[in-house]
N, C-alpha and C. Protein backbone atom coordinates (compact mmCIF):
# COMPACT_ATOMS: atom_id res chain seq x y z
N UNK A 1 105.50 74.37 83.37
CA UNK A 1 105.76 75.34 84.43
C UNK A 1 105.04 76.67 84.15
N UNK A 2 105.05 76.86 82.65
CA UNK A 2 104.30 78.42 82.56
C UNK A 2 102.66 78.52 82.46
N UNK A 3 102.40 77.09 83.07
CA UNK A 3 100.91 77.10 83.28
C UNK A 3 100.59 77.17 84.77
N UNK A 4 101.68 77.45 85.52
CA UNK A 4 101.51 77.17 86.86
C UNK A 4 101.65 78.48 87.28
N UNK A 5 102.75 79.41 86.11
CA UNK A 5 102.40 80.99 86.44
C UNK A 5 101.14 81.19 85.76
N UNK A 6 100.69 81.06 85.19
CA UNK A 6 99.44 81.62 84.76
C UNK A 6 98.16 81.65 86.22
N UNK A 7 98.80 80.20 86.80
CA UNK A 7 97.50 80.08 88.13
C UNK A 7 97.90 80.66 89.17
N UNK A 8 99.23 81.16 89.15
CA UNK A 8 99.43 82.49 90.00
C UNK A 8 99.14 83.36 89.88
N UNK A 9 99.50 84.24 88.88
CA UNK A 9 98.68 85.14 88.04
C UNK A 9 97.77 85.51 88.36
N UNK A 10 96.76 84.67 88.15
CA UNK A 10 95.16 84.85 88.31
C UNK A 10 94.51 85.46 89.18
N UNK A 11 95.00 84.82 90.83
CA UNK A 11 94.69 85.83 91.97
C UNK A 11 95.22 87.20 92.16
N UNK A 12 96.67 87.45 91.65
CA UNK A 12 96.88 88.93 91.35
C UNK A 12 96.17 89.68 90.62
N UNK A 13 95.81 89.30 89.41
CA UNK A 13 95.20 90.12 88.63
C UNK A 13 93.52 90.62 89.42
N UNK A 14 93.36 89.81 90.39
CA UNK A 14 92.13 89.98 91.45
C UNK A 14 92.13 91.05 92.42
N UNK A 15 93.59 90.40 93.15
CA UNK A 15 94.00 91.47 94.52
C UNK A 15 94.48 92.82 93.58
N UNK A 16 95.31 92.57 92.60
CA UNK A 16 95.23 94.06 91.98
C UNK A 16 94.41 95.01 91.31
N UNK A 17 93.15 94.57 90.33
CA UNK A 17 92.42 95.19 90.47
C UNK A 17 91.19 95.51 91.23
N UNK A 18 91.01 94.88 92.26
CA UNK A 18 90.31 95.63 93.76
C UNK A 18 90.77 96.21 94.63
N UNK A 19 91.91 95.84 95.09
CA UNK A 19 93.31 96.49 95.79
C UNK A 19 93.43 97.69 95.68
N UNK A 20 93.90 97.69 94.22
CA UNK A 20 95.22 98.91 94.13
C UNK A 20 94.15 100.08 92.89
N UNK A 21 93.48 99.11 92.00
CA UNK A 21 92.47 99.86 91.17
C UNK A 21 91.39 100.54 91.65
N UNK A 22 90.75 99.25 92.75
CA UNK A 22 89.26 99.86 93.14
C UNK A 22 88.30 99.47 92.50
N UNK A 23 88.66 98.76 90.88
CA UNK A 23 87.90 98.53 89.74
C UNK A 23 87.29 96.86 89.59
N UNK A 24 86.05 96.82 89.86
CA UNK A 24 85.52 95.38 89.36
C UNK A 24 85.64 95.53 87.47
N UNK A 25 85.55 96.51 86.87
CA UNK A 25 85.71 95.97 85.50
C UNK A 25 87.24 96.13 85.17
N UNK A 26 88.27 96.59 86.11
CA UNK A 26 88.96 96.04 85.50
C UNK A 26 89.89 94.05 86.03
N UNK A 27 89.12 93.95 86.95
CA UNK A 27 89.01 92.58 87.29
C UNK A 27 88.25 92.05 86.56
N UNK A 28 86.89 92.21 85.74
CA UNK A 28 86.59 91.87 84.75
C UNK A 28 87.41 91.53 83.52
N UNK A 29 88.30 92.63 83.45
CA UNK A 29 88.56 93.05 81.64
C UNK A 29 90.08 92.07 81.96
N UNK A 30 90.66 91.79 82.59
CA UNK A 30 92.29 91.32 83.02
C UNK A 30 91.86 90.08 83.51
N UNK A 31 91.20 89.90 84.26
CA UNK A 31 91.25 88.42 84.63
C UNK A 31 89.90 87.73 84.02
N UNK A 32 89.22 87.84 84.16
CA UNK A 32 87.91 87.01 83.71
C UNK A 32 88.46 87.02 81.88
N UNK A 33 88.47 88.15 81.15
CA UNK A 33 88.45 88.27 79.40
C UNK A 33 89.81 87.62 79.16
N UNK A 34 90.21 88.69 79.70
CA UNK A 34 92.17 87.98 78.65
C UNK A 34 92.35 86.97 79.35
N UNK A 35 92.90 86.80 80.60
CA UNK A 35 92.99 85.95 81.12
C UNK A 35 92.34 84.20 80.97
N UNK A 36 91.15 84.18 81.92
CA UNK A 36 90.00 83.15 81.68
C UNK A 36 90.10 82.46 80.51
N UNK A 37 89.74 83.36 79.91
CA UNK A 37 88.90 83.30 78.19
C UNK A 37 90.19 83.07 77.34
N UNK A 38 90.92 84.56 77.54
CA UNK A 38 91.73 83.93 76.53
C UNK A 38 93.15 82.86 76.27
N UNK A 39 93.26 82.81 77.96
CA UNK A 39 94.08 81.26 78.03
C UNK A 39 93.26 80.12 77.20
N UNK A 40 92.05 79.92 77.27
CA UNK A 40 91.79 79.01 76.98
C UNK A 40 91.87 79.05 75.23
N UNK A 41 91.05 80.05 75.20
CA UNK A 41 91.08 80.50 73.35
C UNK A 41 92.49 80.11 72.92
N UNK A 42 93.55 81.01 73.16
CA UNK A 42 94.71 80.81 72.60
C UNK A 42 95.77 80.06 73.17
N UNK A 43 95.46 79.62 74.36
CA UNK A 43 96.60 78.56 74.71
C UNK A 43 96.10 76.47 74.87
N UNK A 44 94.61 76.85 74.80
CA UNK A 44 94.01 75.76 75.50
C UNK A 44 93.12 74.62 73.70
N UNK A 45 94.06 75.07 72.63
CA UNK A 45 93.39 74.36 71.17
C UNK A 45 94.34 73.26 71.69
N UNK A 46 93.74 72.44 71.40
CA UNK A 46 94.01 70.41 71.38
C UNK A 46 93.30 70.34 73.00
N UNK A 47 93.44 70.66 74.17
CA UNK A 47 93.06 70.65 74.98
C UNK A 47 91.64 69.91 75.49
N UNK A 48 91.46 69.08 76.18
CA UNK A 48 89.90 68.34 76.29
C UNK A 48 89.35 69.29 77.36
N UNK A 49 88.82 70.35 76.80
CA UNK A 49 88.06 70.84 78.68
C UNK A 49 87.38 70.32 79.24
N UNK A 50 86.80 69.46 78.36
CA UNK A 50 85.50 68.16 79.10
C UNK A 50 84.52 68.67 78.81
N UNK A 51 83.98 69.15 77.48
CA UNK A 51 82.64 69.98 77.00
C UNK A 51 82.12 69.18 75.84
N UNK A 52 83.06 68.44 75.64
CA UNK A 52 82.57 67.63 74.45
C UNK A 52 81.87 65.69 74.74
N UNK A 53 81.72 66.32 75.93
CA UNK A 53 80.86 64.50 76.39
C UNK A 53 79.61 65.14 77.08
N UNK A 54 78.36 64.20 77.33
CA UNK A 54 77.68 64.52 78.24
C UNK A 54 77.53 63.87 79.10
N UNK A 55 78.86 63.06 79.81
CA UNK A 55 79.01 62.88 81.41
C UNK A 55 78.72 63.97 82.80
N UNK A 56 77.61 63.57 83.36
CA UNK A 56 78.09 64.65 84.33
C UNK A 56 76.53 66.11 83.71
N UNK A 57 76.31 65.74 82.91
CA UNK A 57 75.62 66.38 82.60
C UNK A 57 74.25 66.64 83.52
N UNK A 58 73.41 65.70 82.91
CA UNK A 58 72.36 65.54 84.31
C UNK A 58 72.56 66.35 85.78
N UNK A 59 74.04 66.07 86.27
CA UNK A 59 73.94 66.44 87.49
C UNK A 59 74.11 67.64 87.72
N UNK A 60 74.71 68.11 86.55
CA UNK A 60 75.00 69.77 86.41
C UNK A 60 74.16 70.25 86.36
N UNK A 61 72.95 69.92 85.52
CA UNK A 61 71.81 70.77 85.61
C UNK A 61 71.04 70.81 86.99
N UNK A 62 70.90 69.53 87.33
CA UNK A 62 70.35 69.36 88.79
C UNK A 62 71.34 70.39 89.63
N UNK A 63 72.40 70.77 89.90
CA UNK A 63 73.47 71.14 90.72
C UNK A 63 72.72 72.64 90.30
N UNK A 64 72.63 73.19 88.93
CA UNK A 64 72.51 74.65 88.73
C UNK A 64 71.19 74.86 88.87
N UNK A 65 69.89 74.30 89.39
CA UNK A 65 68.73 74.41 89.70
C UNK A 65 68.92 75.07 91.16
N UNK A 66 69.36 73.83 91.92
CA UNK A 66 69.92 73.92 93.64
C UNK A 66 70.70 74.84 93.94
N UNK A 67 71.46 75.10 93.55
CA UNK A 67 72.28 75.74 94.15
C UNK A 67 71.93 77.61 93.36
N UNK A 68 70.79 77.87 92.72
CA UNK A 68 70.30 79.41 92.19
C UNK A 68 69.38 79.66 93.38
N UNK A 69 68.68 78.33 94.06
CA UNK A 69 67.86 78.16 95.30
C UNK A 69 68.47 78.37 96.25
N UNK A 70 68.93 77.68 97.18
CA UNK A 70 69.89 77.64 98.60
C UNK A 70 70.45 79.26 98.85
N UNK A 71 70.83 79.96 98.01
CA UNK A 71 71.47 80.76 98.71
C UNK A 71 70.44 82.06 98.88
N UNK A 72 69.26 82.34 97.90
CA UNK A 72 68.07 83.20 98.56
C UNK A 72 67.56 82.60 99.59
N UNK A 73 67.26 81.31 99.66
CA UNK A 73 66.83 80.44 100.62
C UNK A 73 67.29 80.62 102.06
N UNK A 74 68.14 80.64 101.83
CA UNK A 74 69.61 80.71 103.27
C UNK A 74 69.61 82.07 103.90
N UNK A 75 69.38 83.51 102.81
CA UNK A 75 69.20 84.63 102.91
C UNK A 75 68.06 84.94 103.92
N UNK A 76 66.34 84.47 103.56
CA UNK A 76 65.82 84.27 103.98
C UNK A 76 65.91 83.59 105.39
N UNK A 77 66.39 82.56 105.43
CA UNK A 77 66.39 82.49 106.86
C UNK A 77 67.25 82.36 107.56
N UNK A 78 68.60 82.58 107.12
CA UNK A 78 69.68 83.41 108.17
C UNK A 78 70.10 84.75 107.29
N UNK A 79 69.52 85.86 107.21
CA UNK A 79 70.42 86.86 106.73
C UNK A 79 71.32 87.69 107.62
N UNK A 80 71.60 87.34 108.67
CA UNK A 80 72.93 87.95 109.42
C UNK A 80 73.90 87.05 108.87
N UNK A 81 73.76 86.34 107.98
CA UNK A 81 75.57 85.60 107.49
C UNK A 81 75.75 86.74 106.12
N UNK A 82 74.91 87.36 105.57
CA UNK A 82 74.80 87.64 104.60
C UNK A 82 75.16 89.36 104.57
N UNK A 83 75.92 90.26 104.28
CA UNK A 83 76.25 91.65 104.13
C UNK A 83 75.03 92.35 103.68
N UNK A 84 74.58 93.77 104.54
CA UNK A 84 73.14 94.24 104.16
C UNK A 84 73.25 95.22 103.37
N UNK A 85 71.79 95.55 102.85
CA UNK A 85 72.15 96.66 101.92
C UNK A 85 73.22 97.83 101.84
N UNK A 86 73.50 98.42 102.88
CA UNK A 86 74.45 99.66 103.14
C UNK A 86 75.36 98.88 102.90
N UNK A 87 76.28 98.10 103.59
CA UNK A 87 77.50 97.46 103.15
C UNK A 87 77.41 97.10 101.97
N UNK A 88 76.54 96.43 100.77
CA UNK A 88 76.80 96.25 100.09
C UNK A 88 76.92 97.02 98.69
N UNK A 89 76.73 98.50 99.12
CA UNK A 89 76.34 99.65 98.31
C UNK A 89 77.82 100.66 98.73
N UNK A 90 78.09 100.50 100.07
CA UNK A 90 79.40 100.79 100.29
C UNK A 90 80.63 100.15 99.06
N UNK A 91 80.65 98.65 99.41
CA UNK A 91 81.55 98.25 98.64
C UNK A 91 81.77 98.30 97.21
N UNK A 92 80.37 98.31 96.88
CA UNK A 92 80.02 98.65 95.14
C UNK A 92 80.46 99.85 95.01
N UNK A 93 80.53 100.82 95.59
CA UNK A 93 80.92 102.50 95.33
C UNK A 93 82.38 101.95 95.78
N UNK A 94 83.10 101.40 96.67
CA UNK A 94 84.66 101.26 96.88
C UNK A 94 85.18 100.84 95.21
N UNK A 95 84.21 99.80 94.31
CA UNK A 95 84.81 99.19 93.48
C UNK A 95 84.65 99.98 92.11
N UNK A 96 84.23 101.09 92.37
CA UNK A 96 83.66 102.21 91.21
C UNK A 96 82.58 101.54 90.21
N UNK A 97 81.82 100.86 91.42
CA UNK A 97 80.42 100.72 90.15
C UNK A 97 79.23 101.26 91.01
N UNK A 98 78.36 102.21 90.46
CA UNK A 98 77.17 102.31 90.76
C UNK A 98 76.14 101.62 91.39
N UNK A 99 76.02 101.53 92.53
CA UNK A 99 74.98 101.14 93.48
C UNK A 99 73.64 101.00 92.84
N UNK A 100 73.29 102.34 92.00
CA UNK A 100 71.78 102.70 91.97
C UNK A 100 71.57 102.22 90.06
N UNK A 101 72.89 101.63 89.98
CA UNK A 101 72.74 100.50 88.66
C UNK A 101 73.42 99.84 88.52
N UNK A 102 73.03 98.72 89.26
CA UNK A 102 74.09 97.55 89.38
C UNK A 102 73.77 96.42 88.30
N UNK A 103 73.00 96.58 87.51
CA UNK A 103 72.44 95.91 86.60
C UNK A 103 73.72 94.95 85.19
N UNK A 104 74.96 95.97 84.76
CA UNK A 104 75.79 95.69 83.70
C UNK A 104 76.48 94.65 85.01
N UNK A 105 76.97 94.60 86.15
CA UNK A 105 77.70 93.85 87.39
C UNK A 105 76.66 92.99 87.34
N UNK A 106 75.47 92.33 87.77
CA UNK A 106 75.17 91.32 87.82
C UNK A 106 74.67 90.82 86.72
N UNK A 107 74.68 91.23 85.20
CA UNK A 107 74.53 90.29 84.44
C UNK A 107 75.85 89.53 84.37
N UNK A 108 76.83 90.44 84.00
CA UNK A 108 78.25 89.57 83.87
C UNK A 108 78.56 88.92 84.90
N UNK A 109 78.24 88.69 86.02
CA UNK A 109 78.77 87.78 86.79
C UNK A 109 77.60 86.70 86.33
N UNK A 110 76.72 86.68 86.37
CA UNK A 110 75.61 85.94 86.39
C UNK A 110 75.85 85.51 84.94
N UNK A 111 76.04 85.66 83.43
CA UNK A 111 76.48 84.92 82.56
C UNK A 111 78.02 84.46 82.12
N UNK A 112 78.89 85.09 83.04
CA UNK A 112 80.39 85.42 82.38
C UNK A 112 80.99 84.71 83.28
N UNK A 113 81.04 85.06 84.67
CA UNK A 113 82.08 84.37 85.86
C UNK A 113 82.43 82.98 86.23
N UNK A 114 81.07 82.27 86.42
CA UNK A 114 81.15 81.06 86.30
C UNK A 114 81.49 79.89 85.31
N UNK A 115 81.20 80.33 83.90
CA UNK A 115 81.86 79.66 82.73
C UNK A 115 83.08 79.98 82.63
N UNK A 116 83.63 81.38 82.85
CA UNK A 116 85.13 81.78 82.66
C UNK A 116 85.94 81.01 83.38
N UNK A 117 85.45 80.77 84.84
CA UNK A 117 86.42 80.65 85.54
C UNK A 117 86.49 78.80 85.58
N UNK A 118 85.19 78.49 85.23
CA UNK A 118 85.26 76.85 85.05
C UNK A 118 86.17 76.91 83.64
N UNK A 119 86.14 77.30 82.76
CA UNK A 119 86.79 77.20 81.79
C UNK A 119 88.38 76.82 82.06
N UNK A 120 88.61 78.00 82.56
CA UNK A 120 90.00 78.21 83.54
C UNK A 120 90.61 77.47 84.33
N UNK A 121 90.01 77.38 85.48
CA UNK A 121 90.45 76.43 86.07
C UNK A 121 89.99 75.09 86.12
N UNK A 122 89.14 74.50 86.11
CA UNK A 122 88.69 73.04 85.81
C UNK A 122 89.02 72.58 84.27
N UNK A 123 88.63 73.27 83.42
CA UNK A 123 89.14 72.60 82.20
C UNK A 123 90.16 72.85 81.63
N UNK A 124 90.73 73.93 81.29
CA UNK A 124 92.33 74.17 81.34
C UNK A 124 93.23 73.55 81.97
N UNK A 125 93.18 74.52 82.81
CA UNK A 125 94.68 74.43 83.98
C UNK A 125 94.87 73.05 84.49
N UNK A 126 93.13 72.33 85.42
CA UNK A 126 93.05 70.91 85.59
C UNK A 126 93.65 69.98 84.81
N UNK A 127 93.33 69.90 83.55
CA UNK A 127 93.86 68.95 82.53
C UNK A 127 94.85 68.94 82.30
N UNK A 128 95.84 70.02 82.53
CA UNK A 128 96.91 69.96 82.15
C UNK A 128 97.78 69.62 83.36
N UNK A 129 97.32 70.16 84.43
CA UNK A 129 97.89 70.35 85.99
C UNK A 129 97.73 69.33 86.55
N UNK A 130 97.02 68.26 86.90
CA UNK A 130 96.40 67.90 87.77
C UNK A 130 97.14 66.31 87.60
N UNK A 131 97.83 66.31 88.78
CA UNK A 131 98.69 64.92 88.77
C UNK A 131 98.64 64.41 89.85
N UNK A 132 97.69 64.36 91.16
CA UNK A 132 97.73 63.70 92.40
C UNK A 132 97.30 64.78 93.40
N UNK A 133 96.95 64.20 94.29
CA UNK A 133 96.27 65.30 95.78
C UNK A 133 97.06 66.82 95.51
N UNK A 134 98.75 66.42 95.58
CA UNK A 134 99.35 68.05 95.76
C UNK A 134 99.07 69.13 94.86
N UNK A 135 98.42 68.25 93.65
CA UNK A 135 98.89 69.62 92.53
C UNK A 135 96.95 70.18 92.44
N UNK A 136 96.37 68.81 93.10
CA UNK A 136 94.86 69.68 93.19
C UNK A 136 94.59 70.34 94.39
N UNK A 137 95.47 70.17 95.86
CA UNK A 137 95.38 70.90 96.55
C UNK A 137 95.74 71.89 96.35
N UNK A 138 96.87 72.67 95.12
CA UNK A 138 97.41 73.71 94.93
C UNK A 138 96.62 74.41 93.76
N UNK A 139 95.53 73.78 93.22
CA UNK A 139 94.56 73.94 92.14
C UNK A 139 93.37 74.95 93.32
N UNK A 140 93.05 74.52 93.78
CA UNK A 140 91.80 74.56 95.04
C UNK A 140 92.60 76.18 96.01
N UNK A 141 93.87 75.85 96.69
CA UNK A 141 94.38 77.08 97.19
C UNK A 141 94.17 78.57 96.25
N UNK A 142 94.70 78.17 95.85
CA UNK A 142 95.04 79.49 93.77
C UNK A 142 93.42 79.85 93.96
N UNK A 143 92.62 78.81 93.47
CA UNK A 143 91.18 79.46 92.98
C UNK A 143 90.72 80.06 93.83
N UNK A 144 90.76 79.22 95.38
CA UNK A 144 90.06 79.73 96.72
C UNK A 144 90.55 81.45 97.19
N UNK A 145 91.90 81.53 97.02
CA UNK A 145 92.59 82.28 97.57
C UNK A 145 92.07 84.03 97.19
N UNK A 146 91.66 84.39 96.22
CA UNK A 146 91.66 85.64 95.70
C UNK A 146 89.86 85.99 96.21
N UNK A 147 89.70 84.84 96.17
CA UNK A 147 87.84 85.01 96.99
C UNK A 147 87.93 86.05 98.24
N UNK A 148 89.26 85.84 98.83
CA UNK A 148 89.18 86.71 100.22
C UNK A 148 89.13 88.00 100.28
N UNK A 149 89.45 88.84 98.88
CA UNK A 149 89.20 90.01 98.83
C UNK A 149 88.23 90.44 99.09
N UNK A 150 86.99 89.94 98.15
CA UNK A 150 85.95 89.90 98.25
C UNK A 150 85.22 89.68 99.65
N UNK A 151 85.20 88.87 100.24
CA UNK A 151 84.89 88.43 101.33
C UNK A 151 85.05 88.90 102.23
N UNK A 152 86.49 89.55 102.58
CA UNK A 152 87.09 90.14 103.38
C UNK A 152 86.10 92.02 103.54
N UNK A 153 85.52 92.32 102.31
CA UNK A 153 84.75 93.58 102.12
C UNK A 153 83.19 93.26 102.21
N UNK A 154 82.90 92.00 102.14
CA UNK A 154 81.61 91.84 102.45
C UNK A 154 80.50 90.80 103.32
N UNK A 155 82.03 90.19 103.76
CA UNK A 155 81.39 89.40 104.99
C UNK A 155 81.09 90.36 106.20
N UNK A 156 80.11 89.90 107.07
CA UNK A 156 79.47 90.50 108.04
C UNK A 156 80.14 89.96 109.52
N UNK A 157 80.99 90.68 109.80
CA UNK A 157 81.96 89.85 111.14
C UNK A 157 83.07 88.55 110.35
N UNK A 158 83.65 88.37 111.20
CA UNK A 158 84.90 87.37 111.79
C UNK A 158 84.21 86.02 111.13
N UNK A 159 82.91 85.57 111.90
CA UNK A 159 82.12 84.08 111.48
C UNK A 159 81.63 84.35 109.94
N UNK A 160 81.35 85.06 109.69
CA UNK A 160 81.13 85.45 108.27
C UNK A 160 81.59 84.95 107.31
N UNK A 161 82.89 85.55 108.04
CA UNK A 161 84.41 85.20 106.76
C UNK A 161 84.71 83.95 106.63
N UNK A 162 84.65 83.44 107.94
CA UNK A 162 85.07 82.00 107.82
C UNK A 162 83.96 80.96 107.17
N UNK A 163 83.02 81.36 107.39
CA UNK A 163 81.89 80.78 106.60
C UNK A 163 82.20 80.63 105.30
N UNK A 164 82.53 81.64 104.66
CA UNK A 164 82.05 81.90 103.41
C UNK A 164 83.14 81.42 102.79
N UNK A 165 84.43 81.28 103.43
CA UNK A 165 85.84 81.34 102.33
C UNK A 165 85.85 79.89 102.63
N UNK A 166 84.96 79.07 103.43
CA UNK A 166 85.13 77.58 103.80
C UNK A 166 84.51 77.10 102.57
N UNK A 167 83.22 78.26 102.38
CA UNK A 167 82.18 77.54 101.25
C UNK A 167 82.93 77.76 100.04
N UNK A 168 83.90 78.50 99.74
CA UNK A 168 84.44 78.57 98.58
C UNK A 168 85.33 77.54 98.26
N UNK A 169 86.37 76.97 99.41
CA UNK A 169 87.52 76.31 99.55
C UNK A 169 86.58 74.86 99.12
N UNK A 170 85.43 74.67 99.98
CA UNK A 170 84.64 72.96 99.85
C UNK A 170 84.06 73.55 98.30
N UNK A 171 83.81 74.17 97.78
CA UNK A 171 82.69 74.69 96.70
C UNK A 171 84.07 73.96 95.30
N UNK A 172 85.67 74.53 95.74
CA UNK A 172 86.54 74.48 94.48
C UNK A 172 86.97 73.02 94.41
N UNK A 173 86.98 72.59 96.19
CA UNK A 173 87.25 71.17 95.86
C UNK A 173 86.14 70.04 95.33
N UNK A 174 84.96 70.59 95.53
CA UNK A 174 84.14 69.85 94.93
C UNK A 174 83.95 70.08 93.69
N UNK A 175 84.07 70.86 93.20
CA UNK A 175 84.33 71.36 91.50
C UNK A 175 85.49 70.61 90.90
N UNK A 176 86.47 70.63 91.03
CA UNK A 176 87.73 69.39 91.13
C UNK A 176 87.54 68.24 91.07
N UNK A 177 86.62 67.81 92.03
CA UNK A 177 86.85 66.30 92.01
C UNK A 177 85.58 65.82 90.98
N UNK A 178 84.31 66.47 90.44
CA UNK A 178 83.51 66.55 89.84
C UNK A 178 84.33 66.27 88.42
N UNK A 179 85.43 67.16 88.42
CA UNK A 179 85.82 67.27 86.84
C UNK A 179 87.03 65.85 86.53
N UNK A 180 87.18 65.89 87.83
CA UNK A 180 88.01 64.13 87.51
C UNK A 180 87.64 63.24 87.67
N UNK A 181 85.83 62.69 88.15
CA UNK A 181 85.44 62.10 88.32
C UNK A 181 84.72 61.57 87.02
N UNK A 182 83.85 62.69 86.61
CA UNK A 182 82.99 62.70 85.31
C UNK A 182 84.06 62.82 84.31
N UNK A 183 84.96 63.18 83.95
CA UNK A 183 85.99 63.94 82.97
C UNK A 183 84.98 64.46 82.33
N UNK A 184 84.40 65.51 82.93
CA UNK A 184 83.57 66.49 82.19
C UNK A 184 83.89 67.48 83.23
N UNK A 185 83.30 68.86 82.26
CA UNK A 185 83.48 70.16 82.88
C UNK A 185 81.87 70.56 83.32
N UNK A 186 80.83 69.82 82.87
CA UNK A 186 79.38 70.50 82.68
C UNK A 186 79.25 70.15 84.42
N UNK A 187 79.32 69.48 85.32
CA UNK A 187 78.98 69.35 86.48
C UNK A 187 79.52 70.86 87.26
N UNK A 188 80.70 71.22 86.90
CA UNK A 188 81.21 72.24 87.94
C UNK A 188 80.45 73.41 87.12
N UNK A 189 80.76 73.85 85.94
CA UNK A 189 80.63 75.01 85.41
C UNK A 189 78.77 75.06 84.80
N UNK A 190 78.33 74.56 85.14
CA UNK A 190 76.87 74.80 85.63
C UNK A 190 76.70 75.17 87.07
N UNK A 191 76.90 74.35 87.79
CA UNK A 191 77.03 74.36 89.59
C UNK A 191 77.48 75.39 89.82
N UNK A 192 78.84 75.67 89.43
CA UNK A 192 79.10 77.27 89.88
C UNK A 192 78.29 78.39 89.06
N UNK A 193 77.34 78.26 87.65
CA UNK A 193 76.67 79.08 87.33
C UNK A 193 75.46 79.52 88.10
N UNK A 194 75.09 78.46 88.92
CA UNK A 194 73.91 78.38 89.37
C UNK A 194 74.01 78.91 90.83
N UNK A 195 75.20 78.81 91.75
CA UNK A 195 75.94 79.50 92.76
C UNK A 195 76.06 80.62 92.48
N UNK A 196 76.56 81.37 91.66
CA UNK A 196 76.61 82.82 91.22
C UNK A 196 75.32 83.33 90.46
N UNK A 197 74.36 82.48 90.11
CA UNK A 197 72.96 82.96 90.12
C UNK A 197 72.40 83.59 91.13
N UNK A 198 72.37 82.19 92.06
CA UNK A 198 71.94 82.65 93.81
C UNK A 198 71.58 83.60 94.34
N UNK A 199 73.70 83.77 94.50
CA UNK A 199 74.49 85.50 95.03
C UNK A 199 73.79 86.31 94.41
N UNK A 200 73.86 86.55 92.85
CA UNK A 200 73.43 87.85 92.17
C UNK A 200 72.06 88.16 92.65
N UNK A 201 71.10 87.06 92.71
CA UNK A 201 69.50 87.31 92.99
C UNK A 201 69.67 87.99 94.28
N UNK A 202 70.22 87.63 95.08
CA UNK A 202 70.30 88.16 96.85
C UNK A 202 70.72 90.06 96.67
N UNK A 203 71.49 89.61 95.59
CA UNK A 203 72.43 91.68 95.69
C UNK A 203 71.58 92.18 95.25
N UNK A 204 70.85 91.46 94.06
CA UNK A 204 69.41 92.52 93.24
C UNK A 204 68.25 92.75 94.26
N UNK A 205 68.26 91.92 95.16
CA UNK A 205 67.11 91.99 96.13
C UNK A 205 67.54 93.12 97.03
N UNK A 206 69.08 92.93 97.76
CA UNK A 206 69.33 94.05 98.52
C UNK A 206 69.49 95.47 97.99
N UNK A 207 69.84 95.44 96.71
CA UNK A 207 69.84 96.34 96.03
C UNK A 207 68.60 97.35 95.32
N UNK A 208 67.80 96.67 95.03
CA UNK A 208 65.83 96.76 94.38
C UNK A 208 65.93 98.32 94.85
């Protein structure tokens, strides 16, 4: 049961520090470090995260090639789905980080977010959680759910939003079923490295 608060948890520690802080590092420092990281560090020894096979491997890399592509790609030729420079320099100053050096923000997302949070939720919480459709539909809600902050500040219109929190919702369930399919973690937590590659290349571009 006290792994099921922990996956509650998680989205608070999100909505509260963007919310109520304003602060991406301290959504960094609370949820991604202690949190992420150190559930796994200190609660997750005997634990299989699925790092120790190379099932699934191959496709992860293939997955984190594609998917660092598709989303400049997509930019390029629809960028009205995509939040433009001013909005996205707005929201960076809402979250108290510097616009005109966004550089320390997209490395850490770009090396830190995607392993943390695969760590977290696919190899952690999954392994321990994961007993039939309900408890991965409630795996997939939790992860999906705290995305909307985000989204909610940098989607561009109504279709935006729904776009984007769909791609997150299909993005966690396919991360899920990847990690119970392969019983490996390298398919998702590449894939989502390579997804948050993407994003970051697009903000450095709007940002340049």
């Amino acid at each position: 049961m006290h792994l099921w608060i922990l996956a509650i948890i998680a989205p608070l520690l999100v909505v509260i520090g963007l919310e109520v802080f304003h602060s991406v590092t301290a959504v960094f420092v609370s949820y991604h470090l202690v949190l992420c990281l150190g559930s796994v560090i200190f609660l997750g020894r005997g634990t299989d995260l699925g790092l120790r096979t190379r099932r699934g491997l191959p496709l992860g890399i293939a997955l984190l090639v594609a998917l660092a592509v598709i989303p400049p790609l997509a930019f390029k030729l629809l960028p009205d789905l995509f939040p433009d420079a001013a909005l996205l320099r707005q929201v960076l100053t809402n979250w108290n980080i510097d616009p005109s050096n966004p550089g320390p923000l997209l490395v850490f997302m770009a090396l830190v977010n995607g392993p943390a949070e695969e760590l977290f939720w696919r190899g952690f919480l999954q392994s321990r959680l994961l007993r039939g459709w309900p408890s991965a539909i409630a795996l997939v809600l939790l992860f999906s759910s705290y995305h909307l902050v985000t989204i909610k500040d940098l989607a561009p219109g109504p279709g935006g939003m729904v776009l984007m929190f769909s791609g997150v919702v299909a993005a966690g369930a396919f991360w899920t079923w990847t990690r119970w399919r392969w019983n490996s973690l390298w398919p998702s937590l590449l894939s989502h490295t390579g997804a948050t590659l993407g994003y970051m290349a697009i903000c450095a571009w709007l940002l340049r």
